[in-house]
C-alpha atoms as a PDB file:
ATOM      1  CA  UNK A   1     -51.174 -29.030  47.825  1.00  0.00           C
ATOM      2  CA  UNK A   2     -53.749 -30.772  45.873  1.00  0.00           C
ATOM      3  CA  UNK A   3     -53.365 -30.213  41.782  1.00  0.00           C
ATOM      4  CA  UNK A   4     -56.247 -29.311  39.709  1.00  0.00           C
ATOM      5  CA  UNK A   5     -58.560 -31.580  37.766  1.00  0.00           C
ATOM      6  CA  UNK A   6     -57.276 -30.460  34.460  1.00  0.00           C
ATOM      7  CA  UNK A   7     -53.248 -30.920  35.825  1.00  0.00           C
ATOM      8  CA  UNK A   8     -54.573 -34.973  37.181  1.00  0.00           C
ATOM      9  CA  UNK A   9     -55.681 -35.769  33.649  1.00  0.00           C
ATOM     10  CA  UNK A  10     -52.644 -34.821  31.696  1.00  0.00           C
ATOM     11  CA  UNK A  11     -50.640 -36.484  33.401  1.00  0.00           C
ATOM     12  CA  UNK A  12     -53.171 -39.761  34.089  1.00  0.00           C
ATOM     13  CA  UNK A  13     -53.090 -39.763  29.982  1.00  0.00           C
ATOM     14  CA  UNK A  14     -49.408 -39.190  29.808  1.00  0.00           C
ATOM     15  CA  UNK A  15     -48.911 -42.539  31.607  1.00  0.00           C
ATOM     16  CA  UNK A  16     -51.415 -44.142  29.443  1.00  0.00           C
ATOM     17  CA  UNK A  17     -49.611 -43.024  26.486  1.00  0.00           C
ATOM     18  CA  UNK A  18     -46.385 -44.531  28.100  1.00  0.00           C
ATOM     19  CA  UNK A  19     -44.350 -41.338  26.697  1.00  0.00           C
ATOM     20  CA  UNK A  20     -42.751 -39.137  28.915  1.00  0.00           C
ATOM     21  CA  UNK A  21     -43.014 -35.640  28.788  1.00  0.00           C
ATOM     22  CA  UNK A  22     -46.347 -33.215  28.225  1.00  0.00           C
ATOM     23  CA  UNK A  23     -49.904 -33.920  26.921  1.00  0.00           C
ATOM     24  CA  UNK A  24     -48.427 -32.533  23.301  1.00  0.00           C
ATOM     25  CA  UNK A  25     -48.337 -35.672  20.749  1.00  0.00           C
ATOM     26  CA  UNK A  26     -44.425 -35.915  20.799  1.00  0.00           C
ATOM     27  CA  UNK A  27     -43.815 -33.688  23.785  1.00  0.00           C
ATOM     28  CA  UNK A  28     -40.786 -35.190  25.418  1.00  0.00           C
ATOM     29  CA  UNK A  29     -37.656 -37.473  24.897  1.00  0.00           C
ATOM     30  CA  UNK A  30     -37.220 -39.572  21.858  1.00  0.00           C
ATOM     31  CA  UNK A  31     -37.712 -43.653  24.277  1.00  0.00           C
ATOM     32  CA  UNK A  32     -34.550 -45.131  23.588  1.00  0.00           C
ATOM     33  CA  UNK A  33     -34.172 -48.790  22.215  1.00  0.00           C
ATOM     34  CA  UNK A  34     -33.700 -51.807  24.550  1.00  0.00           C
ATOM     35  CA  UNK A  35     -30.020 -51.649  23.018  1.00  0.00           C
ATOM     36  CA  UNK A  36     -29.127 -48.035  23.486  1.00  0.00           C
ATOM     37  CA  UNK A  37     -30.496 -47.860  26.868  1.00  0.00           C
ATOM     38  CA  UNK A  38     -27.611 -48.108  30.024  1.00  0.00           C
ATOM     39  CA  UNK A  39     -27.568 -50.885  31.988  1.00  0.00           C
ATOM     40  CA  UNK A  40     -26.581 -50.574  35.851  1.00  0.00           C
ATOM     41  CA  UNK A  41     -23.541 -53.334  37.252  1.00  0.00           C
ATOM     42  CA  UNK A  42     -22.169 -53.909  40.164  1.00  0.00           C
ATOM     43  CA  UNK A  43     -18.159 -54.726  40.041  1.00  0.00           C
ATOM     44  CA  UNK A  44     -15.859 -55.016  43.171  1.00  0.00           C
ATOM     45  CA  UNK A  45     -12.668 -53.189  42.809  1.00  0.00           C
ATOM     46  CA  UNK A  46      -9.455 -52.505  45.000  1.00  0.00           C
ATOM     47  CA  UNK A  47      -8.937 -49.183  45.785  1.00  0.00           C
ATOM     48  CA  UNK A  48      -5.563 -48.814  43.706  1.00  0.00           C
ATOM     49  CA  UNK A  49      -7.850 -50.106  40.635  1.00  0.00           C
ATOM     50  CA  UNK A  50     -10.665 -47.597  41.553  1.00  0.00           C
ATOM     51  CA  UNK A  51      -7.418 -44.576  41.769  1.00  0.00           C
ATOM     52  CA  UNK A  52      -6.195 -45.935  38.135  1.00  0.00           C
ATOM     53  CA  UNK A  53      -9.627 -45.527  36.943  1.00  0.00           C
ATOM     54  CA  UNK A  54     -10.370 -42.192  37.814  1.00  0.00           C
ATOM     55  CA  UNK A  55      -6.372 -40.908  36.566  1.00  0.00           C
ATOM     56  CA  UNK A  56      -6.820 -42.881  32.861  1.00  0.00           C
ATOM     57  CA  UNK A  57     -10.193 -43.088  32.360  1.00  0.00           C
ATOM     58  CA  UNK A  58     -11.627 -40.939  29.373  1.00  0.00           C
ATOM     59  CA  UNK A  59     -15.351 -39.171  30.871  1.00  0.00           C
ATOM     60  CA  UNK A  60     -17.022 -37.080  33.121  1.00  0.00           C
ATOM     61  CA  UNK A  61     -17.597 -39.258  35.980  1.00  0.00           C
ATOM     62  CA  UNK A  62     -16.507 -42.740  37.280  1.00  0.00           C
ATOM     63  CA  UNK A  63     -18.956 -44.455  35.435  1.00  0.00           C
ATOM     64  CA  UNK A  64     -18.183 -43.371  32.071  1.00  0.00           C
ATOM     65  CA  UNK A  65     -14.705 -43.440  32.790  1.00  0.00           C
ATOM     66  CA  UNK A  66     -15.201 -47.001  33.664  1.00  0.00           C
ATOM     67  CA  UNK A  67     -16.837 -48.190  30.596  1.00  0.00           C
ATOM     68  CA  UNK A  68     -13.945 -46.455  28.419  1.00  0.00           C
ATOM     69  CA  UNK A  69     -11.194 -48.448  29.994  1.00  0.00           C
ATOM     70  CA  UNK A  70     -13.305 -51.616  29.802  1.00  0.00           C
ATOM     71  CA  UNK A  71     -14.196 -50.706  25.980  1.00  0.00           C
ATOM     72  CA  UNK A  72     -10.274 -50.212  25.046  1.00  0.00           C
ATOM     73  CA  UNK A  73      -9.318 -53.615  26.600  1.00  0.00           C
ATOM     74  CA  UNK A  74     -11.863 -55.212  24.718  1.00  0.00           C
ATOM     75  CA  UNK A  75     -11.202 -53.853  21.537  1.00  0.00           C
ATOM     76  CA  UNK A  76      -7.895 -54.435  22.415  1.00  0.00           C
ATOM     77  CA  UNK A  77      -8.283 -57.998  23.101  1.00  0.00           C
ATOM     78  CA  UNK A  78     -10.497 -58.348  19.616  1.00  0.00           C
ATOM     79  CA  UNK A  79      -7.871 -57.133  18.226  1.00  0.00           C
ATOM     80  CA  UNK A  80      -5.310 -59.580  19.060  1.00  0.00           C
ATOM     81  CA  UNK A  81      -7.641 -62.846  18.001  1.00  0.00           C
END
């Protein structure tokens, strides 16, 4: 299915724009700072580590989970210098 002329140049001038979302001037999400956005990481873990994870963590998924237990030992660890 080919899209229409009209449909092309939206979204052409979208890109151009660099904002995500419609042709609408602030159409879209809010582009998050080079600080606020998620970076991915790869860790190797034993399975027993990967089981305590997903029982203590704090989140929705393994991820978040993750990143709480990592932020309490941290704060933790500030803590104690």
């Amino acid at each position: 299915m080919q899209l229409g002329r009209s449909k092309r140049r939206c979204r052409k001038n979208s890109f151009i724009r660099g904002n995500w979302g419609g042709a609408r001037e602030g159409a879209g999400r809010t582009p998050l700072s080079e600080y606020e956005k998620k970076k991915g990481c790869k860790i190797y873990i034993t399975k027993n580590v990967k089981e305590d994870i997903i029982k203590y963590g704090i989140g929705n998924n393994f991820s978040d989970k993750s990143v709480d237990l990592i932020l309490e030992g941290i704060n933790s660890r500030k803590k104690n210098n």
